[in-house]
PDB file of N, CA and C in Angstrom:
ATOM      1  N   UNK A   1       8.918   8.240  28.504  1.00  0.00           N
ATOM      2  CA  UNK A   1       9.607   8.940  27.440  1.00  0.00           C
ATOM      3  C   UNK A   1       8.705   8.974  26.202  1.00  0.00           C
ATOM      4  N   UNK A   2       8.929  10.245  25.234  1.00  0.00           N
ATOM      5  CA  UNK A   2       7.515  10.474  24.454  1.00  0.00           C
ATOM      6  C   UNK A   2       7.943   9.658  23.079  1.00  0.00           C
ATOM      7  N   UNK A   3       7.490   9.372  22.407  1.00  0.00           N
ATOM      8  CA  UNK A   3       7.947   8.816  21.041  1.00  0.00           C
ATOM      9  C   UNK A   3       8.230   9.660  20.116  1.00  0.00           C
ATOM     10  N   UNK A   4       9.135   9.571  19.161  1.00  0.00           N
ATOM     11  CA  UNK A   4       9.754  10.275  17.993  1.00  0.00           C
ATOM     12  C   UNK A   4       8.697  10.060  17.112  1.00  0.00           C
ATOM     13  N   UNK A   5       8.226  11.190  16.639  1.00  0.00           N
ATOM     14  CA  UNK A   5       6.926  11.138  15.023  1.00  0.00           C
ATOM     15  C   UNK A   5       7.226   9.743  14.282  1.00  0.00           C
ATOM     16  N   UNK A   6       8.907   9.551  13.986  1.00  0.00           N
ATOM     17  CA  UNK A   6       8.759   8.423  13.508  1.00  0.00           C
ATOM     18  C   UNK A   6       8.306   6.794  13.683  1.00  0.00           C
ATOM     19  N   UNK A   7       8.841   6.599  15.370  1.00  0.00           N
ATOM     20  CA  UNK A   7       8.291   5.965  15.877  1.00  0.00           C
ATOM     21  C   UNK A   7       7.498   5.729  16.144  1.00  0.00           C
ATOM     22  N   UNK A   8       6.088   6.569  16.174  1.00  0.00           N
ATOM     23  CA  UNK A   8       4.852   6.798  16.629  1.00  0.00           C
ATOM     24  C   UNK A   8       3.787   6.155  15.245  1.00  0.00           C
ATOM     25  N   UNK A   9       4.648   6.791  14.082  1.00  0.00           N
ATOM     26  CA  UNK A   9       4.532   5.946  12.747  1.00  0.00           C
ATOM     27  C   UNK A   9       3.883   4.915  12.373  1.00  0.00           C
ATOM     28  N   UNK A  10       5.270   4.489  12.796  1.00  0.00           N
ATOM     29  CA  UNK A  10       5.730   2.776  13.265  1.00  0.00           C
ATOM     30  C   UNK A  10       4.962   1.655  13.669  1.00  0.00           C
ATOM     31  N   UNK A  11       4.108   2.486  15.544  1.00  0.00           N
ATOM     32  CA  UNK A  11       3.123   2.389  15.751  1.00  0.00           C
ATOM     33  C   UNK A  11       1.503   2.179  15.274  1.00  0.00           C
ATOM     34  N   UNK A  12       1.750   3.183  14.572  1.00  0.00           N
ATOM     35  CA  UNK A  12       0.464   3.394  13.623  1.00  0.00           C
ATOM     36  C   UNK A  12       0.426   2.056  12.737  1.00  0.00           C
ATOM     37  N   UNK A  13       1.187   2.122  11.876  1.00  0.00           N
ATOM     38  CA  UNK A  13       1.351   0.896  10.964  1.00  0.00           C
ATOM     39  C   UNK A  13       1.414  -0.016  11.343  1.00  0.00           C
ATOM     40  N   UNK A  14       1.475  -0.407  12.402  1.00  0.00           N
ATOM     41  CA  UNK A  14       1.352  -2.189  12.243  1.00  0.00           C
ATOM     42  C   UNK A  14       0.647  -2.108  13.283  1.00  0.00           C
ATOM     43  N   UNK A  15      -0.339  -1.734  13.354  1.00  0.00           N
ATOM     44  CA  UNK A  15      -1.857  -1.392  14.327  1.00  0.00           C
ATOM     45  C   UNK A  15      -2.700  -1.923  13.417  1.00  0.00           C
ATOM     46  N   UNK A  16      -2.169  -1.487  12.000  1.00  0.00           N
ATOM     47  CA  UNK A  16      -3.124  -1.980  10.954  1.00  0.00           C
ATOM     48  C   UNK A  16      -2.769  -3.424   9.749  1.00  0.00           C
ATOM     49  N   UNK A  17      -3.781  -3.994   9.461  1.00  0.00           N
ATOM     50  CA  UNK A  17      -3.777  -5.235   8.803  1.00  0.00           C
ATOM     51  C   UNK A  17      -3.395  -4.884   7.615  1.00  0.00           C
ATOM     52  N   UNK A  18      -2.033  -4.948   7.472  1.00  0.00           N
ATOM     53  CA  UNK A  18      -1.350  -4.604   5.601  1.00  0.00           C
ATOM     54  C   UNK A  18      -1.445  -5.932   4.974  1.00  0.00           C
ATOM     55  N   UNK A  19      -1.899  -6.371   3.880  1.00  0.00           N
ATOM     56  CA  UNK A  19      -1.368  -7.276   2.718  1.00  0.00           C
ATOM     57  C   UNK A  19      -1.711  -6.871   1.551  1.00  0.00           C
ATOM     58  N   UNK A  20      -1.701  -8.116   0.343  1.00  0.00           N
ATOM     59  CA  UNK A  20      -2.075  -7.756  -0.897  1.00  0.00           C
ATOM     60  C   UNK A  20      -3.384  -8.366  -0.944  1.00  0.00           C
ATOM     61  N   UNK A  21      -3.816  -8.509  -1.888  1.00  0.00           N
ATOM     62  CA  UNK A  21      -5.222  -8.900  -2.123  1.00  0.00           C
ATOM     63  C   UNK A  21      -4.985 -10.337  -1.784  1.00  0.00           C
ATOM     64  N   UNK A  22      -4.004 -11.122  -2.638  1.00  0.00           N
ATOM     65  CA  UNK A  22      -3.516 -12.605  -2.660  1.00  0.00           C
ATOM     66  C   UNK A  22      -3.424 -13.387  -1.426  1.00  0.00           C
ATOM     67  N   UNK A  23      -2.730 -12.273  -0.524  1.00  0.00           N
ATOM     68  CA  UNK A  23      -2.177 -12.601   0.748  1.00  0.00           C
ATOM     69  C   UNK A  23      -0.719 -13.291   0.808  1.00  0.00           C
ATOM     70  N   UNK A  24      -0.120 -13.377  -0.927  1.00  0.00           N
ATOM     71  CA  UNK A  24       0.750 -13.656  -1.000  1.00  0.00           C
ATOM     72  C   UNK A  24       1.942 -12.415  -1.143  1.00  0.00           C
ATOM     73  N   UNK A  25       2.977 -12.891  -0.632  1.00  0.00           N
ATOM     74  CA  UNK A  25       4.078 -11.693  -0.625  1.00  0.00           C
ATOM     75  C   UNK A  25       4.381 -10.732  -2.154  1.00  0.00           C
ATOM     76  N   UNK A  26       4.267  -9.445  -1.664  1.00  0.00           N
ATOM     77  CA  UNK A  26       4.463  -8.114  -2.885  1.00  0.00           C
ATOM     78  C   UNK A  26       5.845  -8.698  -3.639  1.00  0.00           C
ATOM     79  N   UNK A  27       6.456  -9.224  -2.728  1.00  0.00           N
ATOM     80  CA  UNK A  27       7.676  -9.108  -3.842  1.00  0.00           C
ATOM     81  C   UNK A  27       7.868 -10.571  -4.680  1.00  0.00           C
ATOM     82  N   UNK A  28       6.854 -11.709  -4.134  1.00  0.00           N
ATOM     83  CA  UNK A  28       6.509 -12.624  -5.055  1.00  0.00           C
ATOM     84  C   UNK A  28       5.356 -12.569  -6.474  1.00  0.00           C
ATOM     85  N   UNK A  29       4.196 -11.537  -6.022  1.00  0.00           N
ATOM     86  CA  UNK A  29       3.222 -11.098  -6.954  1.00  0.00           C
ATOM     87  C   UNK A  29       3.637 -10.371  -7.810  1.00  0.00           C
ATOM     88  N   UNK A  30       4.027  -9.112  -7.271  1.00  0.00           N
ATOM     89  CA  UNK A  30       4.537  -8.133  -7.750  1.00  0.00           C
ATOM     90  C   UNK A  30       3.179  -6.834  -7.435  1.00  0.00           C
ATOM     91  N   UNK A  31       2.329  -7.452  -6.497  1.00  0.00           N
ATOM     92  CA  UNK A  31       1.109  -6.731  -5.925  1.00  0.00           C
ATOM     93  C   UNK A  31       1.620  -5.704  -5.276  1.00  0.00           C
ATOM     94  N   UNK A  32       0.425  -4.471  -5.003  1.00  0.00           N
ATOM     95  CA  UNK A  32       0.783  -3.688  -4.581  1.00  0.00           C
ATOM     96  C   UNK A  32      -0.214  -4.207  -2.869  1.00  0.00           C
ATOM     97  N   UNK A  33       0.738  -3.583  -1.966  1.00  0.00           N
ATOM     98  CA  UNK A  33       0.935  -3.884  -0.822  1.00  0.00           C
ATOM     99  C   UNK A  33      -0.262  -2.454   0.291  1.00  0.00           C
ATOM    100  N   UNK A  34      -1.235  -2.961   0.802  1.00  0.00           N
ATOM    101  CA  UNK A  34      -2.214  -1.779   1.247  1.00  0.00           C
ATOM    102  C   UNK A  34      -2.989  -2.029   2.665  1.00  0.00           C
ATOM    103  N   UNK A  35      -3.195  -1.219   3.203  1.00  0.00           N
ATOM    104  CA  UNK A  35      -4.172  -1.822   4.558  1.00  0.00           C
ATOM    105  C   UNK A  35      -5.635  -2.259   3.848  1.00  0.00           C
ATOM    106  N   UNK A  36      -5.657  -3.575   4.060  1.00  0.00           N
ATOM    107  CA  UNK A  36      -6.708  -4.454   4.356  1.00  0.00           C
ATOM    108  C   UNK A  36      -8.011  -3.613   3.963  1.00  0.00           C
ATOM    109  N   UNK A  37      -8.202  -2.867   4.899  1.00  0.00           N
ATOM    110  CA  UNK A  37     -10.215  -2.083   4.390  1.00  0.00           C
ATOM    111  C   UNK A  37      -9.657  -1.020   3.215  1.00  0.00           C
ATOM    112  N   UNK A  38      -8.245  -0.927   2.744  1.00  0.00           N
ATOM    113  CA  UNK A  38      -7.974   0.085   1.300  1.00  0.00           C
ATOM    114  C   UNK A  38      -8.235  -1.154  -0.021  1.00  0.00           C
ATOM    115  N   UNK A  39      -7.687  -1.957   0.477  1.00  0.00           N
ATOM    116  CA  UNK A  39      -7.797  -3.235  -0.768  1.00  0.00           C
ATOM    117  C   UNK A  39      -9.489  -3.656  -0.912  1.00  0.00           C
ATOM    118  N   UNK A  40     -10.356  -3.227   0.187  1.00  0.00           N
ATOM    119  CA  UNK A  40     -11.553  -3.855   0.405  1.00  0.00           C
ATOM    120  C   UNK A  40     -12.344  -1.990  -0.463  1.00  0.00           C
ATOM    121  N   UNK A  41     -12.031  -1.233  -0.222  1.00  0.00           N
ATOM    122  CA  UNK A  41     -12.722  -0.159  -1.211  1.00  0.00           C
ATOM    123  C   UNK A  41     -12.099  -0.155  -2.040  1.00  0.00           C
ATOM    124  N   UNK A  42     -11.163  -0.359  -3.119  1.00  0.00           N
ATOM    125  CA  UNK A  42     -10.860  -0.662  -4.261  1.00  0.00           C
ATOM    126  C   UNK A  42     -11.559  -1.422  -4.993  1.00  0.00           C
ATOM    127  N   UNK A  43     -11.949  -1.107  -6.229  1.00  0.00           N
ATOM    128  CA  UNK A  43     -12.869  -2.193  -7.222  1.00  0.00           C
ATOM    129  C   UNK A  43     -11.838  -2.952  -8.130  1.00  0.00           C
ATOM    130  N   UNK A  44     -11.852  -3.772  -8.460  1.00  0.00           N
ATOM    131  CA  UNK A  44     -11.065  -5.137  -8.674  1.00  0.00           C
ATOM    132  C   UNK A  44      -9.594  -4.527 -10.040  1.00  0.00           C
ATOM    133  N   UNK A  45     -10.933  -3.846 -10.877  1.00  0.00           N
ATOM    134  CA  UNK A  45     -10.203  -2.952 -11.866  1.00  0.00           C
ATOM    135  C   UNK A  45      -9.217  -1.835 -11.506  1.00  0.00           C
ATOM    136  N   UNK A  46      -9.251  -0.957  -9.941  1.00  0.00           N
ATOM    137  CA  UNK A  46      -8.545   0.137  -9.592  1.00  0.00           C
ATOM    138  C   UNK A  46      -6.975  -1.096  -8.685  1.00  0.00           C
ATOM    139  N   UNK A  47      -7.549  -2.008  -8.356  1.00  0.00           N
ATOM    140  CA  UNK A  47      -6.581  -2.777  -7.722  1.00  0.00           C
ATOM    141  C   UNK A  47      -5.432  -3.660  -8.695  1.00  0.00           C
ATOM    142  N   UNK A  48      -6.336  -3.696  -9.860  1.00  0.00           N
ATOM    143  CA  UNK A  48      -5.110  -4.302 -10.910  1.00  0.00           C
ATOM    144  C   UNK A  48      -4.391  -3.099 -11.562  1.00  0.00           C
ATOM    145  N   UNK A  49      -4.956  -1.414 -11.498  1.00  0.00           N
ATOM    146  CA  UNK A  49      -4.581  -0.604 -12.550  1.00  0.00           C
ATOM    147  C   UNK A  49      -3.029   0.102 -11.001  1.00  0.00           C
ATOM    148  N   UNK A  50      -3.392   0.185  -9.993  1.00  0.00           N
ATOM    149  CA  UNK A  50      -2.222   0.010  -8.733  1.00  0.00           C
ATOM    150  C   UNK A  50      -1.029  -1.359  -9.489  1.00  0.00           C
ATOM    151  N   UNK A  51      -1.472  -1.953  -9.222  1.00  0.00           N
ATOM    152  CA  UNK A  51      -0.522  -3.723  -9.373  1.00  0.00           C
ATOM    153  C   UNK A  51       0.310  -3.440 -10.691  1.00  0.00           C
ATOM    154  N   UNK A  52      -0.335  -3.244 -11.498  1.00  0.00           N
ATOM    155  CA  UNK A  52       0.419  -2.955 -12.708  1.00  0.00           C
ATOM    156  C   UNK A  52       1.382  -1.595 -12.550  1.00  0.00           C
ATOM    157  N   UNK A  53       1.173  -0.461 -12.231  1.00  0.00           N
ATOM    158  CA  UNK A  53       1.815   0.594 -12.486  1.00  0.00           C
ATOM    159  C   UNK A  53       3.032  -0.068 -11.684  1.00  0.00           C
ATOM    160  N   UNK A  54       3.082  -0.842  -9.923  1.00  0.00           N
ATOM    161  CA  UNK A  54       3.984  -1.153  -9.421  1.00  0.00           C
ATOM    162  C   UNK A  54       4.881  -2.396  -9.997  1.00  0.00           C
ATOM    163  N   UNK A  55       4.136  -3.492 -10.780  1.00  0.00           N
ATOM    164  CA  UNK A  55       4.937  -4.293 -11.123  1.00  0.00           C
ATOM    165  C   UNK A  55       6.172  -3.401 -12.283  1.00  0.00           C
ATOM    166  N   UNK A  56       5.673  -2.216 -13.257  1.00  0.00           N
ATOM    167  CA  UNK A  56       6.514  -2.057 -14.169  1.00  0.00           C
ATOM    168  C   UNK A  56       7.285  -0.873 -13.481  1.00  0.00           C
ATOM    169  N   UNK A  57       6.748  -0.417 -13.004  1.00  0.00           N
ATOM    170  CA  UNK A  57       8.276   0.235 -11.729  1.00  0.00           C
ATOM    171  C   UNK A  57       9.165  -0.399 -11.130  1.00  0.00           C
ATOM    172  N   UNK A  58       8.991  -1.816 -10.492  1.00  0.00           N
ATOM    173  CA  UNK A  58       9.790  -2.728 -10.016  1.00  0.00           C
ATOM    174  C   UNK A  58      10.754  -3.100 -11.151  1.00  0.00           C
ATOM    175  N   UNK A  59      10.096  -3.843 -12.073  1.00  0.00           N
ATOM    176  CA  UNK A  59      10.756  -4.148 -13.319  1.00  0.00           C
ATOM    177  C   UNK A  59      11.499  -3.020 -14.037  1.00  0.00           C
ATOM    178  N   UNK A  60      11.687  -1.533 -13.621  1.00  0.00           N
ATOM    179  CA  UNK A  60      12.142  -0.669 -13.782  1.00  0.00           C
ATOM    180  C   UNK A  60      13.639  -0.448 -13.002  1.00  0.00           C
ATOM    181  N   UNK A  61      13.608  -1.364 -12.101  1.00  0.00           N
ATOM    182  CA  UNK A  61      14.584  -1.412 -10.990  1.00  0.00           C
ATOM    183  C   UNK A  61      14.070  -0.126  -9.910  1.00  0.00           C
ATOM    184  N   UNK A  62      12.834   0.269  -9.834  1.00  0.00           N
ATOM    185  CA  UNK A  62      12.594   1.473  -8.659  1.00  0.00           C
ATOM    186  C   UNK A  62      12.128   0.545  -7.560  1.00  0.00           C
ATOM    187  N   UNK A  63      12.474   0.760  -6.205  1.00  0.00           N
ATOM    188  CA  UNK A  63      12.510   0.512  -5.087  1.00  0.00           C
ATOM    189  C   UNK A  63      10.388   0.371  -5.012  1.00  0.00           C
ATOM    190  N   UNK A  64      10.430   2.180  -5.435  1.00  0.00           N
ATOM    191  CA  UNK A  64       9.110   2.424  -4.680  1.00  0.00           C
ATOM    192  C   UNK A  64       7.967   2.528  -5.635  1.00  0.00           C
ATOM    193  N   UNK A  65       7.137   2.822  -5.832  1.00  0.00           N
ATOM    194  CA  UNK A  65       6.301   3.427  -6.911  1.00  0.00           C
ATOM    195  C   UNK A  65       5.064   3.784  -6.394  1.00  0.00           C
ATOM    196  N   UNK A  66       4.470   5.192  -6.745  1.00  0.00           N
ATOM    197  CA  UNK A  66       3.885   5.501  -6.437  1.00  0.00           C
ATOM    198  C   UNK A  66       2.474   4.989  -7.269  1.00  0.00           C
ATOM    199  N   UNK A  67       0.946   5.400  -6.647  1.00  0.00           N
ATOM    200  CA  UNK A  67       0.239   4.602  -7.325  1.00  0.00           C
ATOM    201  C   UNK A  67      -0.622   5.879  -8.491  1.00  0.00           C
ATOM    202  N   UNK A  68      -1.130   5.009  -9.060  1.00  0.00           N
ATOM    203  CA  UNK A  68      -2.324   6.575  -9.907  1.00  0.00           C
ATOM    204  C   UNK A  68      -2.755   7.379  -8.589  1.00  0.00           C
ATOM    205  N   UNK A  69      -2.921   9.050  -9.433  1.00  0.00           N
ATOM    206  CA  UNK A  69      -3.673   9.913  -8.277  1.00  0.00           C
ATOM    207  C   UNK A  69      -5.048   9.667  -8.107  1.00  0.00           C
ATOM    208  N   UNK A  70      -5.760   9.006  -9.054  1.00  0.00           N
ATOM    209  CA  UNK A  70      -6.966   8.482  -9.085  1.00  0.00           C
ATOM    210  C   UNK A  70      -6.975   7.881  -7.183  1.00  0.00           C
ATOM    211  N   UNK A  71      -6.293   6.546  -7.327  1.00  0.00           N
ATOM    212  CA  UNK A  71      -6.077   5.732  -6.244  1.00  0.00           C
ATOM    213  C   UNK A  71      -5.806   6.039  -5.365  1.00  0.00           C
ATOM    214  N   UNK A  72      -4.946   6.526  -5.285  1.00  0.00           N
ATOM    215  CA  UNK A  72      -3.861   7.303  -4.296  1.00  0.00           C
ATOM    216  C   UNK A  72      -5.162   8.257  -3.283  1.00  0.00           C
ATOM    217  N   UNK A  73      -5.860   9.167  -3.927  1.00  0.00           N
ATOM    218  CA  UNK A  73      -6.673  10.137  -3.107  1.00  0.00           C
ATOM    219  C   UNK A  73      -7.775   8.720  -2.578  1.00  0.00           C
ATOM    220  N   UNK A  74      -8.044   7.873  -3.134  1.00  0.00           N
ATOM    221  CA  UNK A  74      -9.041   7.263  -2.672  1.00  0.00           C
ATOM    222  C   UNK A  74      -8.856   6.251  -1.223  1.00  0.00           C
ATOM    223  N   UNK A  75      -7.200   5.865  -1.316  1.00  0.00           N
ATOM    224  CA  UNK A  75      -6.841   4.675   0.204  1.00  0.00           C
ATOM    225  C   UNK A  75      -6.648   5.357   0.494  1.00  0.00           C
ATOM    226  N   UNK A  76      -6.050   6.595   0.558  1.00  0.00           N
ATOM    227  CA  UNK A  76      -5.266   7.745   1.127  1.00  0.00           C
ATOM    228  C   UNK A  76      -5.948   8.013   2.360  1.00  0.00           C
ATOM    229  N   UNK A  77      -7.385   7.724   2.797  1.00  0.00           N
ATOM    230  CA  UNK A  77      -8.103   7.632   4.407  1.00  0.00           C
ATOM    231  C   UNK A  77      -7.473   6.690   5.277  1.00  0.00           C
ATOM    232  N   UNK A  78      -6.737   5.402   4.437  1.00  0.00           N
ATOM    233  CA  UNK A  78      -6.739   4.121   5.577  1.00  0.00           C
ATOM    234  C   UNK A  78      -5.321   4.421   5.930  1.00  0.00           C
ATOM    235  N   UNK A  79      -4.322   4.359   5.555  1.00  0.00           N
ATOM    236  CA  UNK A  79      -3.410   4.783   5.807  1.00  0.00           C
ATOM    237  C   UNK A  79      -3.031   5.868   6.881  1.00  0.00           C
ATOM    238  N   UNK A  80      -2.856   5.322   8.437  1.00  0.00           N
ATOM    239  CA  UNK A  80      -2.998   6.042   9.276  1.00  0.00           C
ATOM    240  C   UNK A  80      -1.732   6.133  10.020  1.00  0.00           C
ATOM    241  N   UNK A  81      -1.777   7.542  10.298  1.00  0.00           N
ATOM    242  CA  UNK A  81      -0.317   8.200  10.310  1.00  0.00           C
ATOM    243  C   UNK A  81       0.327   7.908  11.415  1.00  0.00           C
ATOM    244  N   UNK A  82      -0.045   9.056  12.569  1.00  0.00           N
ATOM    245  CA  UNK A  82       0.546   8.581  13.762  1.00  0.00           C
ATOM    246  C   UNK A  82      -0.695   9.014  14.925  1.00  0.00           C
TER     247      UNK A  82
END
């Protein structure tokens, strides 16, 4: 039986090594949460200017937050779909 796009997802994602830089939990840091070789091309400064936009979205009460488009186009390779 074939898999649903979403499921296939699913797949995708946890194929890959997600944490924060810390290795400690996003919702204890308040880090933003990335596959492993995205946190490893990030320069220390693009990884705190992510962390911050998400900690004051959290502290906003938003679930999600998106990151700068700066950033965003740059992990936007590791992040693999399905």
């Amino acid at each position: 039986m074939a898999l649903k796009k979403s499921q296939r997802s699913l797949k995708a994602w946890t194929k890959q090594k997600w944490r924060t830089k810390s290795g400690k939990k996003s919702s204890e840091t308040g880090e933003r949460y990335l596959p492993e070789k995205a946190i490893k091309s990030l320069s220390s400064r693009e990884y705190a200017d992510t962390t911050k936009k998400k900690r004051e979205d959290t502290a906003k009460g938003k679930q999600h937050s998106k990151q700068p488009k700066k950033i965003a186009k740059k992990t936007r390779q590791y992040r693999k779909k399905s």
